[in-house]
PDB file of N, CA and C in Angstrom:
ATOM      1  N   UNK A   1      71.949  82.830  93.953  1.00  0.00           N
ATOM      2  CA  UNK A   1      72.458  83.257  95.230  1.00  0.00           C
ATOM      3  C   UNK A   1      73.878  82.728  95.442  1.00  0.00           C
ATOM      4  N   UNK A   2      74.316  83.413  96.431  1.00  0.00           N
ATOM      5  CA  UNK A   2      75.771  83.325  96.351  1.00  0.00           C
ATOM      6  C   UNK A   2      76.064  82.062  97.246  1.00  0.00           C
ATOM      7  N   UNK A   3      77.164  81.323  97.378  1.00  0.00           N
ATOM      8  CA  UNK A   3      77.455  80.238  98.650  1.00  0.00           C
ATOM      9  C   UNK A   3      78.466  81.272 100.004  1.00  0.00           C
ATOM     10  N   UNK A   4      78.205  80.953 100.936  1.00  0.00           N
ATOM     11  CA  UNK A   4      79.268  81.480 102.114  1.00  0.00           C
ATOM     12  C   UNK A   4      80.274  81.677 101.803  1.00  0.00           C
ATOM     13  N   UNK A   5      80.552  80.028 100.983  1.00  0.00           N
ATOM     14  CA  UNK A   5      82.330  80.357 100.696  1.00  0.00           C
ATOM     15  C   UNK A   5      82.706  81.179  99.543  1.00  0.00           C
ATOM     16  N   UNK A   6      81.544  81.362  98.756  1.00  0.00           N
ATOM     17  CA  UNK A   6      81.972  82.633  97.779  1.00  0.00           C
ATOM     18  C   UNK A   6      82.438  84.577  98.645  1.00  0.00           C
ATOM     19  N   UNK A   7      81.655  84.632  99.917  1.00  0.00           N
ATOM     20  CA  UNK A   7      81.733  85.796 100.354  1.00  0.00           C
ATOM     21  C   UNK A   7      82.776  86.168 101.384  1.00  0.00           C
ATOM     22  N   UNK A   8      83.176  87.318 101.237  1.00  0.00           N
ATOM     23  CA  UNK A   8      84.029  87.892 101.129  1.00  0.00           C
ATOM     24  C   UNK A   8      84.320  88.489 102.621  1.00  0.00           C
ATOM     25  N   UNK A   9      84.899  87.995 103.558  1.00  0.00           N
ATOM     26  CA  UNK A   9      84.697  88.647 105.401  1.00  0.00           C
ATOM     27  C   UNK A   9      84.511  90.074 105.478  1.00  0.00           C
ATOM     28  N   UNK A  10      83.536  90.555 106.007  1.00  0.00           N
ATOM     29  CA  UNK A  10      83.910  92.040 106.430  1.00  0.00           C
ATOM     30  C   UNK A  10      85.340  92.225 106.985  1.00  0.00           C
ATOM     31  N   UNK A  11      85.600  93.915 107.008  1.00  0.00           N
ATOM     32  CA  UNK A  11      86.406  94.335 107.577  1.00  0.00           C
ATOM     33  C   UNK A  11      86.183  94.869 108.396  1.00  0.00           C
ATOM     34  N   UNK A  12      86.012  94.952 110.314  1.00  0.00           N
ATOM     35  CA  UNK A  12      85.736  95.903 110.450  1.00  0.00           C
ATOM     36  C   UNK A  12      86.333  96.692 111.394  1.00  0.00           C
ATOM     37  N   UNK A  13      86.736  98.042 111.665  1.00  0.00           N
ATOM     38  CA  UNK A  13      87.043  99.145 111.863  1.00  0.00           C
ATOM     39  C   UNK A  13      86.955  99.829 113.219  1.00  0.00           C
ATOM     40  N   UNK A  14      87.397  99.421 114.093  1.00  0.00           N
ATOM     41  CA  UNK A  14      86.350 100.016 115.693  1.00  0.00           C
ATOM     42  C   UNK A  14      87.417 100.865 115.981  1.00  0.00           C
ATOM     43  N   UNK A  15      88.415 100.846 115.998  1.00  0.00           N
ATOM     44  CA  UNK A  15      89.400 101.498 116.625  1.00  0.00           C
ATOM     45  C   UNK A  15      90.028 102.581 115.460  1.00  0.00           C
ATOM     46  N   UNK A  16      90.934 103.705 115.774  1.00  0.00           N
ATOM     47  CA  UNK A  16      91.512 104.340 115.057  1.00  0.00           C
ATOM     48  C   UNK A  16      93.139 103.479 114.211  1.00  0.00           C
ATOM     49  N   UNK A  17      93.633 102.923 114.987  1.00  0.00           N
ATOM     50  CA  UNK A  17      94.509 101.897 114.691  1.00  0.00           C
ATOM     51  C   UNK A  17      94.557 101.129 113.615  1.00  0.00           C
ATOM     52  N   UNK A  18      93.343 100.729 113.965  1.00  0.00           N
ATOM     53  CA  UNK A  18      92.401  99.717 113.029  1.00  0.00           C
ATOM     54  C   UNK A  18      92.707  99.807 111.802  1.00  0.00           C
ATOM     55  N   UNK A  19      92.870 100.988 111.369  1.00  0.00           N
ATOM     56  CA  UNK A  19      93.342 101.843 109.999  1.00  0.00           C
ATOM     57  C   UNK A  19      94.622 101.657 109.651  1.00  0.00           C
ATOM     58  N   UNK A  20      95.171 101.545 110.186  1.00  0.00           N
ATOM     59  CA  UNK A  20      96.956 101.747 110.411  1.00  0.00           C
ATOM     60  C   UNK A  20      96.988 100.209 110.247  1.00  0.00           C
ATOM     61  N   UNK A  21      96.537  99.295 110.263  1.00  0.00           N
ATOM     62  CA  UNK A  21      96.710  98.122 110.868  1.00  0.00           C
ATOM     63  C   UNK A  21      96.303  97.858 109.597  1.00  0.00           C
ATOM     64  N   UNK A  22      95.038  98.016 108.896  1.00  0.00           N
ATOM     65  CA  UNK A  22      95.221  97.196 107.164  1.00  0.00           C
ATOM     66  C   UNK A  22      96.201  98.011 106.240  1.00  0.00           C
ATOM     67  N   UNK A  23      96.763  98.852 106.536  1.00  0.00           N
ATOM     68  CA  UNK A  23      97.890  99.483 105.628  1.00  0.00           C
ATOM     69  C   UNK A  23      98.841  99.158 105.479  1.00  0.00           C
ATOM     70  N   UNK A  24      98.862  97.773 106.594  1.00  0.00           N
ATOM     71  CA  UNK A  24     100.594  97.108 106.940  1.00  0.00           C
ATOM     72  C   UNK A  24     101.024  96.633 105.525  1.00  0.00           C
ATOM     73  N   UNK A  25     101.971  96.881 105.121  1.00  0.00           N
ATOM     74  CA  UNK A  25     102.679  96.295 103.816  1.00  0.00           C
ATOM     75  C   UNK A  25     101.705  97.293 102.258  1.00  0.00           C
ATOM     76  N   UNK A  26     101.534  98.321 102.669  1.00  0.00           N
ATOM     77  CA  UNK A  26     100.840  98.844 101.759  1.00  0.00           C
ATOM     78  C   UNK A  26     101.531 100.123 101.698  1.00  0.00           C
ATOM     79  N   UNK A  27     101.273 100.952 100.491  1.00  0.00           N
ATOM     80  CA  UNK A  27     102.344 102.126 100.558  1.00  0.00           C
ATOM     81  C   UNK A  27     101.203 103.490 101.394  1.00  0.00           C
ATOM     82  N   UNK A  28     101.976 104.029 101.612  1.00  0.00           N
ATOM     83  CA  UNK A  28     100.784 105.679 102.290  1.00  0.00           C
ATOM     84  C   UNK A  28     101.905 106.456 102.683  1.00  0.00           C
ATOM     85  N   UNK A  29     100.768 107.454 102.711  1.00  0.00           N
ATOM     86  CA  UNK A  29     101.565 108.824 102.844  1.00  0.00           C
ATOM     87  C   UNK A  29     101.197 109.314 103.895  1.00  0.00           C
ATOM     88  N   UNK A  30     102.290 110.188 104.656  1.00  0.00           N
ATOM     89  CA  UNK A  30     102.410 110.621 105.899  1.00  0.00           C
ATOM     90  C   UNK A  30     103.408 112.681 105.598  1.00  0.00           C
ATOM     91  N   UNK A  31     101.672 112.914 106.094  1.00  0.00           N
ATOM     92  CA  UNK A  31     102.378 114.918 106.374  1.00  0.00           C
ATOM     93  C   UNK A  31     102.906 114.774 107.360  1.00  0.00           C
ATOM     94  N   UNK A  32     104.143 115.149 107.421  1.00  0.00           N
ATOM     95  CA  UNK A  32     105.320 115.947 108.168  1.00  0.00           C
ATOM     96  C   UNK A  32     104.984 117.233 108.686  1.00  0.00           C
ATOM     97  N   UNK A  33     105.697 117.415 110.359  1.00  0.00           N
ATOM     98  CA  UNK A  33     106.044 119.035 110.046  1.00  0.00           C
ATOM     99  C   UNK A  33     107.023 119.605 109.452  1.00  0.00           C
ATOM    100  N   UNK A  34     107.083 120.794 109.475  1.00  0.00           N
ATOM    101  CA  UNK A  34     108.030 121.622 108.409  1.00  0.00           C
ATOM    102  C   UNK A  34     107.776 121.393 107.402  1.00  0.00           C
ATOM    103  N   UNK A  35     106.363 121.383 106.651  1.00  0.00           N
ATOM    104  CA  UNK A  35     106.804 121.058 105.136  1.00  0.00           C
ATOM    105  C   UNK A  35     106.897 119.936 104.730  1.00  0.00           C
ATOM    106  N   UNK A  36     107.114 118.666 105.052  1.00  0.00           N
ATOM    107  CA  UNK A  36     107.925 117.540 104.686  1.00  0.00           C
ATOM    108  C   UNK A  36     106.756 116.521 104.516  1.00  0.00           C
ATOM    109  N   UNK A  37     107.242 115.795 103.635  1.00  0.00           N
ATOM    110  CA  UNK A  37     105.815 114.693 103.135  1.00  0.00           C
ATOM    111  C   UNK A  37     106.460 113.242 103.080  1.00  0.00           C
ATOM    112  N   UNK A  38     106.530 112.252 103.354  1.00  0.00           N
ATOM    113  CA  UNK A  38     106.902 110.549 103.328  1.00  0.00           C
ATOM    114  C   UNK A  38     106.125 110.217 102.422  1.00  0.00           C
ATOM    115  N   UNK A  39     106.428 109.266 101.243  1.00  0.00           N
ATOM    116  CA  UNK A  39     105.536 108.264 100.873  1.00  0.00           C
ATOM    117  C   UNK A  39     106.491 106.905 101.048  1.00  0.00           C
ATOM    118  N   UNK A  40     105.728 106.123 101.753  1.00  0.00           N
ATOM    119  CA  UNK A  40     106.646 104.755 101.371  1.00  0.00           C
ATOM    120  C   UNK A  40     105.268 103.306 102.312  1.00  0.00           C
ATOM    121  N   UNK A  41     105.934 101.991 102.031  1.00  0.00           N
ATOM    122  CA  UNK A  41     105.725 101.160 102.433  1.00  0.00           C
ATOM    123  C   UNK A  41     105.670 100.784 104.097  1.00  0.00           C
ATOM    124  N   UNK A  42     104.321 100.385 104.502  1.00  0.00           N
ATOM    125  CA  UNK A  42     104.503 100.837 106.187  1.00  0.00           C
ATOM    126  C   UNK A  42     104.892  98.965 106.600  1.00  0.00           C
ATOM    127  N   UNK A  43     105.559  98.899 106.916  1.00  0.00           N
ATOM    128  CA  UNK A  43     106.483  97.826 107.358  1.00  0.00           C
ATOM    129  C   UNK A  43     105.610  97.589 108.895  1.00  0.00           C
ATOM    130  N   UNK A  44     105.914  98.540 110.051  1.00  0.00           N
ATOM    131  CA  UNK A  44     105.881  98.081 111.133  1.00  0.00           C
ATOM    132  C   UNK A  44     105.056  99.471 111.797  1.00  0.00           C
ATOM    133  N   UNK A  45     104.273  99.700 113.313  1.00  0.00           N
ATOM    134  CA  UNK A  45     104.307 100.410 113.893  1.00  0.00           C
ATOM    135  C   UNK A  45     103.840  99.987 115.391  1.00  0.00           C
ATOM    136  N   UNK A  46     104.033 101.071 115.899  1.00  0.00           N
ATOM    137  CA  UNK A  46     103.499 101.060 117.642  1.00  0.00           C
ATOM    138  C   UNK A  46     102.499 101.612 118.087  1.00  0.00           C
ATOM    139  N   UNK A  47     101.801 101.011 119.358  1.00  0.00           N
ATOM    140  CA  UNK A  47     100.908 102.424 119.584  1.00  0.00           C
ATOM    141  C   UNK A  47     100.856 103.362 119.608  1.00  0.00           C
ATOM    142  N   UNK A  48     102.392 104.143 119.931  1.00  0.00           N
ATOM    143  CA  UNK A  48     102.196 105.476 119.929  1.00  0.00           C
ATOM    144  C   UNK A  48     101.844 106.019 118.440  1.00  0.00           C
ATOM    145  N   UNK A  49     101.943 105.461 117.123  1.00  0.00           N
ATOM    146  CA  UNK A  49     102.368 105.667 116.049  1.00  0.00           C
ATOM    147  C   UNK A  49     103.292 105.659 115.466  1.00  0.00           C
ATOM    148  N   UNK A  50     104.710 105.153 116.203  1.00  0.00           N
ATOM    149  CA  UNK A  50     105.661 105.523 115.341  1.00  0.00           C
ATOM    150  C   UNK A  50     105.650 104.527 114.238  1.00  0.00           C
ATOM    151  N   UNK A  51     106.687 104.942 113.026  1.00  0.00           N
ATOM    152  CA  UNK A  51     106.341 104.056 112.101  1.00  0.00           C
ATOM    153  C   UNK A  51     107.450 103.248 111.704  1.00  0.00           C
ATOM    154  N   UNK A  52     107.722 102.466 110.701  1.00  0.00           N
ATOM    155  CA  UNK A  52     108.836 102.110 109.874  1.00  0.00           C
ATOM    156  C   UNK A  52     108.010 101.749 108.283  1.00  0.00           C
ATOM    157  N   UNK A  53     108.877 102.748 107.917  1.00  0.00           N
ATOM    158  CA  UNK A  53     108.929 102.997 106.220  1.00  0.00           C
ATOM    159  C   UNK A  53     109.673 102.271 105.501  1.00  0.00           C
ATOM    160  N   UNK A  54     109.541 101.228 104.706  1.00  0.00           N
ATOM    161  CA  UNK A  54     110.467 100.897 103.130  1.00  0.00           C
ATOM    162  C   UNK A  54     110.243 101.564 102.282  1.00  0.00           C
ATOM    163  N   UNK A  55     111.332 101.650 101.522  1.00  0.00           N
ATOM    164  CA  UNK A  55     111.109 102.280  99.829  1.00  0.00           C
ATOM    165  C   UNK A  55     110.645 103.526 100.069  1.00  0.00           C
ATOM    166  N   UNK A  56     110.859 104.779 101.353  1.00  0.00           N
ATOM    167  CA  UNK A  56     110.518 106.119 101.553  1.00  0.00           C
ATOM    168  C   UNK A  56     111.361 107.052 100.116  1.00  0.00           C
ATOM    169  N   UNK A  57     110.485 107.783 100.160  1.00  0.00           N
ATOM    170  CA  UNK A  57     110.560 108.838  99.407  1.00  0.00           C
ATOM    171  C   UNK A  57     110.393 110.446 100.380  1.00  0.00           C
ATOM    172  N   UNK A  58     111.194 110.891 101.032  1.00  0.00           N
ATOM    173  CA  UNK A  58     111.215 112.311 101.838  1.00  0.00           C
ATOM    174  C   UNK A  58     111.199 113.858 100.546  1.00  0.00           C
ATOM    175  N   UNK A  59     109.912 114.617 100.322  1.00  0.00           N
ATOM    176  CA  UNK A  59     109.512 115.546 100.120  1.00  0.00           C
ATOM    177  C   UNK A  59     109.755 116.700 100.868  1.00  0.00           C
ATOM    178  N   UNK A  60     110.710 117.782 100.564  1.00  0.00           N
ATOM    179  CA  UNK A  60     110.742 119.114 101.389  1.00  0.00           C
ATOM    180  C   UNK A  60     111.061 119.940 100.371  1.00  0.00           C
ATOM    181  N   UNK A  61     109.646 120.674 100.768  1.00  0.00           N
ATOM    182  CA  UNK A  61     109.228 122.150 100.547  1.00  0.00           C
ATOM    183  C   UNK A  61     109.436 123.067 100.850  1.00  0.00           C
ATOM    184  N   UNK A  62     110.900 123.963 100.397  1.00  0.00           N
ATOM    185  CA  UNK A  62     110.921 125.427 101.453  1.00  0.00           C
ATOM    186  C   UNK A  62     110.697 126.492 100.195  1.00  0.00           C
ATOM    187  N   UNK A  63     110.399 127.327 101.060  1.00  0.00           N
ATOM    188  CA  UNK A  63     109.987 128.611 100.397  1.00  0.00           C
ATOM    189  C   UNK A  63     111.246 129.924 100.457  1.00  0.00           C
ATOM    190  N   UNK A  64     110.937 130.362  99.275  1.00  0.00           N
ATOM    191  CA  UNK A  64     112.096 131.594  99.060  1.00  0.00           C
ATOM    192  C   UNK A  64     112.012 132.753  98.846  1.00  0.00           C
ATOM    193  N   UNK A  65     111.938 133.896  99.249  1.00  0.00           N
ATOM    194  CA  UNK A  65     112.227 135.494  98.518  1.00  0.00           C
ATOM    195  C   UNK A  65     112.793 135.891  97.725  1.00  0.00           C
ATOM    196  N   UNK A  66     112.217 136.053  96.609  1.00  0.00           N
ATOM    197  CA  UNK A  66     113.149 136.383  94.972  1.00  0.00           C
ATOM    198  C   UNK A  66     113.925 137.285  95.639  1.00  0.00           C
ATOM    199  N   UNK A  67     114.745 138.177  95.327  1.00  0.00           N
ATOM    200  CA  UNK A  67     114.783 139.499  95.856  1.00  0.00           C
ATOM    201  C   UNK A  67     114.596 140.660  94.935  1.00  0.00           C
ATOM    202  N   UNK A  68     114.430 140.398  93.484  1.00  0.00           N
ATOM    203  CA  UNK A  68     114.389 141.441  92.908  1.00  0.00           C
ATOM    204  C   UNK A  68     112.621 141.628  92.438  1.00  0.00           C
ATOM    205  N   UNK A  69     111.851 140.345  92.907  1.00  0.00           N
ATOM    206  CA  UNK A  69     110.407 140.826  92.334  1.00  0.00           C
ATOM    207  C   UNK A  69     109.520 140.457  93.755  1.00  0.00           C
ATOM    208  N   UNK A  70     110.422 139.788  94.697  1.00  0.00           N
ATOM    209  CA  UNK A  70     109.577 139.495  96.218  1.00  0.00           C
ATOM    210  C   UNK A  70     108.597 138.681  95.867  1.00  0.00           C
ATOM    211  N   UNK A  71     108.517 138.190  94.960  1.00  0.00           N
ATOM    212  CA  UNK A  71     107.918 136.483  95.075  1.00  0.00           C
ATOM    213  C   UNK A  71     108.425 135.584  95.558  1.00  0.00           C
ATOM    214  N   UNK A  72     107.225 134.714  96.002  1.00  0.00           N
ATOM    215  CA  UNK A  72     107.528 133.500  96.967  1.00  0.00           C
ATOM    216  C   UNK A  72     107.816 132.753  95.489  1.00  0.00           C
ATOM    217  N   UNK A  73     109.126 131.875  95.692  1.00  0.00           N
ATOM    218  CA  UNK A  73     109.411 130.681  95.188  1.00  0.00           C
ATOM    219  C   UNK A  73     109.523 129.533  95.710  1.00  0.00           C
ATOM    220  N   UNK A  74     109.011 127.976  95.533  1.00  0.00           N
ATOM    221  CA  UNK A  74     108.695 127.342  95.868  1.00  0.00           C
ATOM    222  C   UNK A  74     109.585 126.326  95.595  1.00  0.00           C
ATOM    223  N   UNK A  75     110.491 125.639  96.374  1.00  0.00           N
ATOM    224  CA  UNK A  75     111.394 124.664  96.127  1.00  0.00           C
ATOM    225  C   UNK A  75     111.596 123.548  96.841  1.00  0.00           C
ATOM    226  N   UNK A  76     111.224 122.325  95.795  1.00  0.00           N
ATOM    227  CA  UNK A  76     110.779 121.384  96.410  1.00  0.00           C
ATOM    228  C   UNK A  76     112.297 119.974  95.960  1.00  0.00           C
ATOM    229  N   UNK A  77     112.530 119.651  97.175  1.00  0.00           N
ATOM    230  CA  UNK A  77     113.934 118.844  97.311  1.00  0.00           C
ATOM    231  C   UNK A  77     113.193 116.935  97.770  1.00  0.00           C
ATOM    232  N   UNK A  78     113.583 115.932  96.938  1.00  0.00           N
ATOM    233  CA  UNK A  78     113.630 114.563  96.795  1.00  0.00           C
ATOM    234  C   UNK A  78     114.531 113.695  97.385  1.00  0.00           C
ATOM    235  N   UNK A  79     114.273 113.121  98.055  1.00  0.00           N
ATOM    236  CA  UNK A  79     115.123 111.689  98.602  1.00  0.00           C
ATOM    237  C   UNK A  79     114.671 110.893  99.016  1.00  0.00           C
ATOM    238  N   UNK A  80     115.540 109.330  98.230  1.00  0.00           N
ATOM    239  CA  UNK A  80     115.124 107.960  98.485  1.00  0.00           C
ATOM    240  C   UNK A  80     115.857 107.546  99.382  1.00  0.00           C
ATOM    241  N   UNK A  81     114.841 107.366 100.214  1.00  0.00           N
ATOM    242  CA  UNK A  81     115.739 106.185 101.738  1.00  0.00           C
ATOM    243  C   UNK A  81     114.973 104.646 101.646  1.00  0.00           C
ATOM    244  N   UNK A  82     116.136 103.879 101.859  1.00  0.00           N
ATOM    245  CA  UNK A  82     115.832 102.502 101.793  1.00  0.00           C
ATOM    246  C   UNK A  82     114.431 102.158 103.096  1.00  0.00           C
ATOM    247  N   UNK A  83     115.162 102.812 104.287  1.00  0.00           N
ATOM    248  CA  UNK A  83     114.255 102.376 105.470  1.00  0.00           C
ATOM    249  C   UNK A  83     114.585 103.313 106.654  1.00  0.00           C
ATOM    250  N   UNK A  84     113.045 103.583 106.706  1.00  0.00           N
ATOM    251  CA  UNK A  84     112.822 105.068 107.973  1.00  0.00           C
ATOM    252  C   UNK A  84     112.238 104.648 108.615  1.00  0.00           C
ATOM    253  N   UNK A  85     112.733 104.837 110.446  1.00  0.00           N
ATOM    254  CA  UNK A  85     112.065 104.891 111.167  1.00  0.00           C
ATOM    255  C   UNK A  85     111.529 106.520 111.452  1.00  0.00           C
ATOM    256  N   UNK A  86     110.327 106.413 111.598  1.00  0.00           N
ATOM    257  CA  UNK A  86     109.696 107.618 111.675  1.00  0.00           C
ATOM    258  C   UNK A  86     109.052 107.645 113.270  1.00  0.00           C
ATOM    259  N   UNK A  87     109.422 108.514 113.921  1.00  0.00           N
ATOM    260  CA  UNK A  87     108.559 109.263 115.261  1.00  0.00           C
ATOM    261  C   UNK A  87     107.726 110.198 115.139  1.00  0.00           C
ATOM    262  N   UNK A  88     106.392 109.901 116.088  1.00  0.00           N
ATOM    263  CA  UNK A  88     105.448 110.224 116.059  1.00  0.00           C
ATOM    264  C   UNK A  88     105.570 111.486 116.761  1.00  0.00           C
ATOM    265  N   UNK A  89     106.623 112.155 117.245  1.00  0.00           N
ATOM    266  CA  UNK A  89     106.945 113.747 117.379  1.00  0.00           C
ATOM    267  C   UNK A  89     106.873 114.422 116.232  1.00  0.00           C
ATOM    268  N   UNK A  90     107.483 113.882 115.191  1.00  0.00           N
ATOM    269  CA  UNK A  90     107.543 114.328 113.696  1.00  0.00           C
ATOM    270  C   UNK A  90     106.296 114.901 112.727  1.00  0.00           C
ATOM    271  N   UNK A  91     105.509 113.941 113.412  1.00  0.00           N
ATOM    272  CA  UNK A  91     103.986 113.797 112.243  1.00  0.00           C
ATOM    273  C   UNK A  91     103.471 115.317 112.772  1.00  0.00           C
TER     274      UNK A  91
END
């Protein structure tokens, strides 16, 4: 059998926050509107959600009309930002 001090505290979870709150200093990803995707390091946030990102990576996806075969083409544009504050209008 195990000793107390071998085991390991629950975590536990009551709130939606709650979530947001063990991710601190952990990387995650956040859908955007328009298309747009974040991955980075969650540094800081508020209740409302807003966030602050290190080491972001900004994903945008726009779409195009060939014109000579009218297929959708799919073009997807990269950028590294040191540090984003992100608003929760955005998400």
């Amino acid at each position: 059998m195990a000793d107390e001090a071998d085991q390991v505290p629950a975590i536990t979870v009551k709130e939606p926050l709650d979530l947001v709150r063990l991710s601190l200093d952990e990387r995650i990803y956040v859908k955007m509107r328009n298309e747009r995707e974040l991955r980075g390091r969650l540094h800081a946030y508020d209740q409302h959600l807003n966030m602050v990102l290190g080491e972001a990576e900004e994903t945008v996806t726009t779409v195009e009309i060939d014109e000579e075969t009218y297929e959708e083409v799919y073009k997807t544009t990269k950028r590294n930002i040191p540090m984003l504050f992100v608003r929760v209008q955005k998400v």
